[in-house]
Protein backbone atom coordinates (compact mmCIF):
# COMPACT_ATOMS: atom_id res chain seq x y z
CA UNK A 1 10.64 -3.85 -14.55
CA UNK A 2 8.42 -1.81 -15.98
CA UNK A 3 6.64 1.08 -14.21
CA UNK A 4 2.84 1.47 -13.79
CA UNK A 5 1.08 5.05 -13.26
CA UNK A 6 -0.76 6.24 -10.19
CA UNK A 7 -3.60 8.56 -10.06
CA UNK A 8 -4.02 10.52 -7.34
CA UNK A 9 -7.48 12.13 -6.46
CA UNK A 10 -8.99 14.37 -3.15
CA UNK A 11 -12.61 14.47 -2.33
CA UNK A 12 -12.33 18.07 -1.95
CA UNK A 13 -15.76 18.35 -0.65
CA UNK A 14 -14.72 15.98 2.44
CA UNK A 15 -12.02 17.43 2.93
CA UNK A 16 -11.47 19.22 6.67
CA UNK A 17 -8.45 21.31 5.64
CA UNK A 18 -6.24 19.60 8.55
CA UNK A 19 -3.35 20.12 6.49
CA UNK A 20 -1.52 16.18 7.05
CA UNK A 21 -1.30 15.97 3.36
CA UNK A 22 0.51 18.83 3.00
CA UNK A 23 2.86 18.52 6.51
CA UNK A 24 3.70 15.06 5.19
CA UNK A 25 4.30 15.38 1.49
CA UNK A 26 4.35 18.99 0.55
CA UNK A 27 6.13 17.88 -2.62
CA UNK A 28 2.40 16.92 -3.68
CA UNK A 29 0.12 18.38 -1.83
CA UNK A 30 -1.08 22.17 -1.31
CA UNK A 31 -3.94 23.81 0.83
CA UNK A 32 -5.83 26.16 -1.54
CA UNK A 33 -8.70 28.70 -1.84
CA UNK A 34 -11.06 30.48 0.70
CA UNK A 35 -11.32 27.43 2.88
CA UNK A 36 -8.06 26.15 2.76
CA UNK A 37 -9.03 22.66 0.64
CA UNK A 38 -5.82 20.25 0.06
CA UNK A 39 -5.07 20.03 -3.96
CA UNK A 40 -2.76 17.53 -5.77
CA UNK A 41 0.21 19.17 -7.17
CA UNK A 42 0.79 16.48 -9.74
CA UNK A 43 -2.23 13.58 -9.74
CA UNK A 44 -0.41 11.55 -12.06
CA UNK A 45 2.92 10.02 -10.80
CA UNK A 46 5.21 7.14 -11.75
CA UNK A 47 6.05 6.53 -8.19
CA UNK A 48 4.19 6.81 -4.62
CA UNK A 49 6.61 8.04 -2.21
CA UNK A 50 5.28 10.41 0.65
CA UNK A 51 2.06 10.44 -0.84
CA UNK A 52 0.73 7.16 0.61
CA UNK A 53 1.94 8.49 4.21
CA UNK A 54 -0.66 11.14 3.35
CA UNK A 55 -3.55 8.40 2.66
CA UNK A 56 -3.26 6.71 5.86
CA UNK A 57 -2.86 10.31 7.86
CA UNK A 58 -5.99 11.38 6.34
CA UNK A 59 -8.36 11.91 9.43
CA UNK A 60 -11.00 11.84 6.79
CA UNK A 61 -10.34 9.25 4.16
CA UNK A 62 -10.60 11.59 1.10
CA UNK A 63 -7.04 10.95 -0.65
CA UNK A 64 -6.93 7.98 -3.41
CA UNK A 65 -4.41 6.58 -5.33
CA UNK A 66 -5.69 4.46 -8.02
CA UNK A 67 -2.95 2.43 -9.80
CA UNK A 68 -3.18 3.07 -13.94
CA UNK A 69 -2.73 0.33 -16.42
């Protein structure tokens, strides 16, 4: 079976600094700078694990994952 990429991307701007991202999958996600923002550790992965828990937490909708070809 062969593996396809995922990108994963925040809307930083939309972003309301909850912190779900980071409760649920701190493995790839971080709250960062003067407002607290959530980052990506790692936006390209091989596999989505916790990080699709994150997507659907998101009170805000600002967490993709985009599969790569």
């Amino acid at each position: 079976m062969i593996q396809m990429p995922y990108k994963i991307t925040i809307d930083r701007e939309g972003c309301i600094s909850c912190g779900s991202c980071e409760a649920l999958c701190p493995s790839n996600f971080y709250l960062e700078g003067p407002e607290n923002k959530a980052k990506v550790k790692k936006e390209i992965v091989d596999n989505i694990t916790c990080e699709q828990e994150a997507v659907e937490a998101c009170p805000v909708e600002v967490i993709k994952i985009e599969k790569l070809r």
